[in-house]
Protein backbone atom coordinates (compact mmCIF):
# COMPACT_ATOMS: atom_id res chain seq x y z
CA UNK A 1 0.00 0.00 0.00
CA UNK A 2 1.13 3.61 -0.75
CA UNK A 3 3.21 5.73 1.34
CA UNK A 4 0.90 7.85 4.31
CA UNK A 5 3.35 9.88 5.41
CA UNK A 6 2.02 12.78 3.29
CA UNK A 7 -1.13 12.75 4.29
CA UNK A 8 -0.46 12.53 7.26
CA UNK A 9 1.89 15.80 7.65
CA UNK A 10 -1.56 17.41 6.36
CA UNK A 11 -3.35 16.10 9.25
CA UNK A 12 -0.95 16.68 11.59
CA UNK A 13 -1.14 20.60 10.28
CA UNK A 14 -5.07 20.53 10.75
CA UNK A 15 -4.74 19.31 14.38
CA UNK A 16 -3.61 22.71 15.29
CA UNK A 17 -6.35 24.05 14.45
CA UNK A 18 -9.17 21.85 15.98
CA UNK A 19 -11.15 21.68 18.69
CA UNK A 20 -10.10 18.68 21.76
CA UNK A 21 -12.64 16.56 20.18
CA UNK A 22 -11.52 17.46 16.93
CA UNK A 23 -7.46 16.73 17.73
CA UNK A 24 -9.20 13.45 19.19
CA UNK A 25 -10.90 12.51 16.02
CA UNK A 26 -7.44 13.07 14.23
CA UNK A 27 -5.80 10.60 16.41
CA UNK A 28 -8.06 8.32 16.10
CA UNK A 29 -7.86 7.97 12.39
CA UNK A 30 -4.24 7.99 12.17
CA UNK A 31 -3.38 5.43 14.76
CA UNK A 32 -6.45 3.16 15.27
CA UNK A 33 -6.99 3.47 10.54
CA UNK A 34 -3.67 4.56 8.71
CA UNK A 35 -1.18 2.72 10.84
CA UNK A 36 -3.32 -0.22 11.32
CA UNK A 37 -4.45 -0.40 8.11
CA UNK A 38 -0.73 -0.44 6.50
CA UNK A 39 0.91 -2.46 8.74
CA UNK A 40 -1.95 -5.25 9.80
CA UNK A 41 -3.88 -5.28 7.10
CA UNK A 42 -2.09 -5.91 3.81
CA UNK A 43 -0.44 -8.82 5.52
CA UNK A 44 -4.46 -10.52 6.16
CA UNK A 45 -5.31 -10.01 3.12
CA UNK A 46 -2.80 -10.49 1.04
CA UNK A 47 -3.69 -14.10 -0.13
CA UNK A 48 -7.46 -13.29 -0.31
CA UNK A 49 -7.31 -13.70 -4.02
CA UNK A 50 -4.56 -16.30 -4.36
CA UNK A 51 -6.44 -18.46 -1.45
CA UNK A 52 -9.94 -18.23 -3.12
CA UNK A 53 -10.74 -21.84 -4.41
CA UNK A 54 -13.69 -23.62 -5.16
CA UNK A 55 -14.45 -27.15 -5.84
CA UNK A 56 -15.01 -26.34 -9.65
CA UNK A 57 -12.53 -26.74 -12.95
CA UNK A 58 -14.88 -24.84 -14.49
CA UNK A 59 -12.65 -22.07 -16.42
CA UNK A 60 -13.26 -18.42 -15.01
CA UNK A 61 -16.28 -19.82 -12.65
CA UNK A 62 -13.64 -19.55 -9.67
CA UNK A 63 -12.86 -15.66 -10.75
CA UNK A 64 -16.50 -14.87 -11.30
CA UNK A 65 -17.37 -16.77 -7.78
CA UNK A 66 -14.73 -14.10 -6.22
CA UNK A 67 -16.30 -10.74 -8.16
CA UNK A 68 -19.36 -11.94 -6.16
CA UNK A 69 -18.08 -12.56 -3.05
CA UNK A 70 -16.00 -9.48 -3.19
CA UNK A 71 -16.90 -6.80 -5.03
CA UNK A 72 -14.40 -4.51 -3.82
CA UNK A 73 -11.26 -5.79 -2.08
CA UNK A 74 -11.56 -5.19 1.82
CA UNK A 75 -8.24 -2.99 1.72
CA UNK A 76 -9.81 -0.32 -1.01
CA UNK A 77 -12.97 -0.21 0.55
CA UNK A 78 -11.16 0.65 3.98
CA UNK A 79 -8.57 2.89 1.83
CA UNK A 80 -10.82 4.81 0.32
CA UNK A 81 -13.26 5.15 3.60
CA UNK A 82 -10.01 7.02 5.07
CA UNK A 83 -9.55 9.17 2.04
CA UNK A 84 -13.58 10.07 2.03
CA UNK A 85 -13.64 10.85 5.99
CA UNK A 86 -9.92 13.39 5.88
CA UNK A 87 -11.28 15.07 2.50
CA UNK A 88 -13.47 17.29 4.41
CA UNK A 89 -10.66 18.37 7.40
CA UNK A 90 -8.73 18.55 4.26
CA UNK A 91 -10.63 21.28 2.99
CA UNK A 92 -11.18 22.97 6.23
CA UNK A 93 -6.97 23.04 6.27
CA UNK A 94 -7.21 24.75 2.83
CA UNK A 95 -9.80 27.97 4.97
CA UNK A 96 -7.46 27.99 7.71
CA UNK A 97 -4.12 28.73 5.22
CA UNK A 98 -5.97 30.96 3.01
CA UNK A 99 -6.74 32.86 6.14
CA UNK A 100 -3.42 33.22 7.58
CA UNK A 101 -2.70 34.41 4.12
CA UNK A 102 -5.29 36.87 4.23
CA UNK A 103 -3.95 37.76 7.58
CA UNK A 104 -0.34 38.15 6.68
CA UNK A 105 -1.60 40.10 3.58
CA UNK A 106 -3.63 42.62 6.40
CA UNK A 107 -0.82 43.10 8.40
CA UNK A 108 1.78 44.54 5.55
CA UNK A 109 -1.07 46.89 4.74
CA UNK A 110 -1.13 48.15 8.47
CA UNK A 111 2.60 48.82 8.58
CA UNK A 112 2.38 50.50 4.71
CA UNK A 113 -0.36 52.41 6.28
CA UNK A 114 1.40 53.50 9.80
CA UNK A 115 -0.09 50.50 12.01
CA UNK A 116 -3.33 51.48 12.02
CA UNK A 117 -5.52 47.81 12.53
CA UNK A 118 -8.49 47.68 11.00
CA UNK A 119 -9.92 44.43 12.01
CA UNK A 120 -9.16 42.60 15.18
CA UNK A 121 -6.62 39.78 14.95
CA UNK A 122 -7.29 36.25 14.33
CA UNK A 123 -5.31 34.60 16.86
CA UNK A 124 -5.64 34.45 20.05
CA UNK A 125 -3.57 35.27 23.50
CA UNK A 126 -1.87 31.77 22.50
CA UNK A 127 -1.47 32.50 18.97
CA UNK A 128 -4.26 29.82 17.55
CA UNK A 129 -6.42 30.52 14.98
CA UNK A 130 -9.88 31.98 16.45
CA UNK A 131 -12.43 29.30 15.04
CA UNK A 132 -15.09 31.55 14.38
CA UNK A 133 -17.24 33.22 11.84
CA UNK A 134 -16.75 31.40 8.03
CA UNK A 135 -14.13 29.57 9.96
CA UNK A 136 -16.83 28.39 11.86
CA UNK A 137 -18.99 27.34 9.43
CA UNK A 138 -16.04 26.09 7.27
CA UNK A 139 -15.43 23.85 10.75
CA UNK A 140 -19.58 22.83 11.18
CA UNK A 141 -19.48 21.30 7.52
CA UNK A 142 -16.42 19.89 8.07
CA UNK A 143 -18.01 18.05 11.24
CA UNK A 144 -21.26 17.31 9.23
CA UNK A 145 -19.65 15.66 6.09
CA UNK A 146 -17.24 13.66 7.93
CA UNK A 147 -20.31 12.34 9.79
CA UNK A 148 -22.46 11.67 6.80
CA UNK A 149 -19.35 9.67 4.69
CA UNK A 150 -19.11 7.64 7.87
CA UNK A 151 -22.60 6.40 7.71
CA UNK A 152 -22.56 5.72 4.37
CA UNK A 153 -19.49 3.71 4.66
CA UNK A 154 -20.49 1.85 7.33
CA UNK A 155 -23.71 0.89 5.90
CA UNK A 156 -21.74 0.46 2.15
CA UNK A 157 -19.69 -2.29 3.99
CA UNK A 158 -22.91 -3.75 5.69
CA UNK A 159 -24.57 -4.31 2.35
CA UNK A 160 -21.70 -4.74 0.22
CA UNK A 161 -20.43 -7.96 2.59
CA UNK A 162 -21.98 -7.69 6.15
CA UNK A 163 -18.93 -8.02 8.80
CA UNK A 164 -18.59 -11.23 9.25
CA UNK A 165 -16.71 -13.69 6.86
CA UNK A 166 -17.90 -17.04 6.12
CA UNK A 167 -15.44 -20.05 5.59
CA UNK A 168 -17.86 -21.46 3.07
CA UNK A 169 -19.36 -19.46 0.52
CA UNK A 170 -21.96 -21.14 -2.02
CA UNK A 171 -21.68 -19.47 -5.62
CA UNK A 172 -24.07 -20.37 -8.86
CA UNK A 173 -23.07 -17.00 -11.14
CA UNK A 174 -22.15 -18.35 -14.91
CA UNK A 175 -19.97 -19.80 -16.20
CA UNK A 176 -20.43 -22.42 -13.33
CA UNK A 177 -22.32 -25.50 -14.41
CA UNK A 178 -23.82 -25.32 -10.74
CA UNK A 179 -24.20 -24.34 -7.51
CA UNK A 180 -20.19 -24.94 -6.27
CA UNK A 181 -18.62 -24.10 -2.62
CA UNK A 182 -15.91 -21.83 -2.34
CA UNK A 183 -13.56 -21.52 0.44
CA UNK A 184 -12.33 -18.10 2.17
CA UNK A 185 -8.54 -18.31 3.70
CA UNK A 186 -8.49 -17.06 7.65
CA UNK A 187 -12.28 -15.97 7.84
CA UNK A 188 -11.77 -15.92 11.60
CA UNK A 189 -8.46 -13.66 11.03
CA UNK A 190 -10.00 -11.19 8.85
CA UNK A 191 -13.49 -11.42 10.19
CA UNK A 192 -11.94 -9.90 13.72
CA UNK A 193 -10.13 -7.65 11.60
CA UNK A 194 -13.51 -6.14 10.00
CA UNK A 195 -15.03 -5.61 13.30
CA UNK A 196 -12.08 -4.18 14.45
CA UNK A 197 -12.42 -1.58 11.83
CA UNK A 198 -16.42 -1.26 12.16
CA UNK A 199 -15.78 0.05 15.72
CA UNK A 200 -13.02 2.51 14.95
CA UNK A 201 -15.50 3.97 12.60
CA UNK A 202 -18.17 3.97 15.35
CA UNK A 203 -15.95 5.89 17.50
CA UNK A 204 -15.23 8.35 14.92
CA UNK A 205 -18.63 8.76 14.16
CA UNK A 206 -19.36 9.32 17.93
CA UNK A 207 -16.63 11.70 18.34
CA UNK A 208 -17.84 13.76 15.24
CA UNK A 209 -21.28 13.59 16.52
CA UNK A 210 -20.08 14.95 20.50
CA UNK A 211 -17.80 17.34 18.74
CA UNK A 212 -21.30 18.78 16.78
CA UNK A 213 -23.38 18.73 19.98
CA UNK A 214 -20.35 20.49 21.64
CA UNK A 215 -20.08 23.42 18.84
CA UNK A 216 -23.89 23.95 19.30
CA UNK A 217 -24.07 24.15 22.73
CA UNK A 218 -21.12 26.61 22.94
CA UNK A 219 -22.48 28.67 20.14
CA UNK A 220 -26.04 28.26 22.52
CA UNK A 221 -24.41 29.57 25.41
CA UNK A 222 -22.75 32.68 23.59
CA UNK A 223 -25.56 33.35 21.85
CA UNK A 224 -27.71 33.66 25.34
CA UNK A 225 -24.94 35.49 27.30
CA UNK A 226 -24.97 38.02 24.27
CA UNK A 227 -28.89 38.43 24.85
CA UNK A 228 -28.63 39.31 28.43
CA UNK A 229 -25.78 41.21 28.40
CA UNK A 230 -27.29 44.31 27.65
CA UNK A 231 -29.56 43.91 30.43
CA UNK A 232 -27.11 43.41 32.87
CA UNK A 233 -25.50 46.73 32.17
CA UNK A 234 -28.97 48.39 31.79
CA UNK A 235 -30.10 47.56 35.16
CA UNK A 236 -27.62 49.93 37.15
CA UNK A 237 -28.67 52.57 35.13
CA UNK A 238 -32.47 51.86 35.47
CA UNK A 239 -32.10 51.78 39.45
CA UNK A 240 -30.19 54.96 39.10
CA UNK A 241 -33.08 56.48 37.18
CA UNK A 242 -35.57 55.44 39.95
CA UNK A 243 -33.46 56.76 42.93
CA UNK A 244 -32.81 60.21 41.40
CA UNK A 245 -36.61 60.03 40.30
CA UNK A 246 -38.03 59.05 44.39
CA UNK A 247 -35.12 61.87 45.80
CA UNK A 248 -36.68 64.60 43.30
CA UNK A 249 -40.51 63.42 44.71
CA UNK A 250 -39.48 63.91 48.29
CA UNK A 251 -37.57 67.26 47.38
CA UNK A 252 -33.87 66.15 48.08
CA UNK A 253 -32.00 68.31 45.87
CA UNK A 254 -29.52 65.82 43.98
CA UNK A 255 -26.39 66.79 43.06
CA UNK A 256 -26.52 67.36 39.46
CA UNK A 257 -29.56 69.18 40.14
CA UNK A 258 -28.34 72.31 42.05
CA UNK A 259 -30.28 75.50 40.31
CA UNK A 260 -28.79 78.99 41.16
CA UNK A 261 -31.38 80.44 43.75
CA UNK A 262 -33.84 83.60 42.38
CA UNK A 263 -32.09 85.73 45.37
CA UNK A 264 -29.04 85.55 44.09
């Protein structure tokens, strides 16, 4: 299997600029998928082919019988599942750079200009990229498409070849003369293997799901502190209001309100 290492660097980049859950989600894939997947998997598979045989001398019946049983290898399905799910993060890396850019572009403009800032920075006190505005929503359908591939690879796989591996499979698909039994090399092996995978993309799915209930919730909580806000700093001045008005009913001069008398 090709080299990761590459895609990889590219992940590692978007971590930066993820939430927790996010960084999780990254981790995730590149341990519990990429690693696995090129150092476990290629070696379970790699006689599924080869090891196919069927009780037939039928010419072509025992490739056919294979096409059916497989209709995509295990390893391309899973290979392109990975490239499907980091497509979206991918894209979200391409915002975040073009940003920066943007940023970097801003800032020679502001010392051509004298340094006067026109917008407020996008970094933080820690120098990370504030995820926020089109960021944000960059970010949200980044979340949202990850989840979506996810469930349609999992169910793909489902239909495709359910996750478990018989060591017998019956085939009657022409040019067989009849129905004929074909034998699977390691079911067991590689059947432990696909559920292995199944609940790595579970937990990715979960994570991506938490990490969308998280961004709502925080952009919930903002949204209400924002509404009552103003009210907090508009109830000093309303009690204010209602002192000065009781203290001018009971004729207590207030301060602000000393008139030069008519004697004078």
């Amino acid at each position: 299997m090709g080299d990761w290492s590459f895609l990889g660097r590219l992940l590692e980049n978007a971590q930066e600029h993820s939430t927790v859950i996010g960084k999780v989600w990254l981790t995730v894939l590149f341990i519990f998928r990429i690693l696995v997947l090129g150092a476990a998997a290629e070696e379970v598979w790699g006689d599924e082919q080869s090891d196919f045989t069927c009780n037939t001398q039928q010419p072509g019946c025992e490739n056919v019988c294979y096409d059916e049983a497989f209709p995509i290898s295990h390893i391309r399905f899973w290979v392109l599942q990975i490239i499907f799910v980091s497509t979206p993060t991918l894209i979200y890396l391409g915002h975040v750079l073009h940003i920066v850019r943007m940023e970097e572009k801003r800032r020679e403009k502001e010392e051509e200009q004298g340094g006067k800032k026109e917008k407020p920075p996008i970094r933080d006190e820690h120098g990370k990229i504030r995820i926020r505005g089109a960021l944000l929503r960059t970010y949200v359908f980044n979340i949202i498409f990850k989840t979506l591939f996810e469930v349609g690879f999992i169910l793909g796989q489902y239909f495709l070849y359910g996750f478990q591996l018989s060591p017998l499979y019956k085939c009657g698909r022409w040019p067989c003369p009849n129905t004929v039994d074909c034998f699977i090399s390691r079911p067991t092996e590689k059947t432990i293997f696909i559920i292995f995978m199944l609940v790595v993309a579970c937990v990715s799915l979960l994570l991506n799901l938490l990490e969308i209930y998280h961004l709502g919730w925080k952009k919930v909580k903002q949204g209400v502190s924002n509404e009552f806000a103003p009210n907090r700093m508009a109830l000093p001045l309303a009690r204010d209001e209602a002192v000065e008005s009781n203290m001018i009913q009971e004729g207590i001069a207030h301060p602000a309100l000393n008139l030069p008398s008519d004697n004078m």
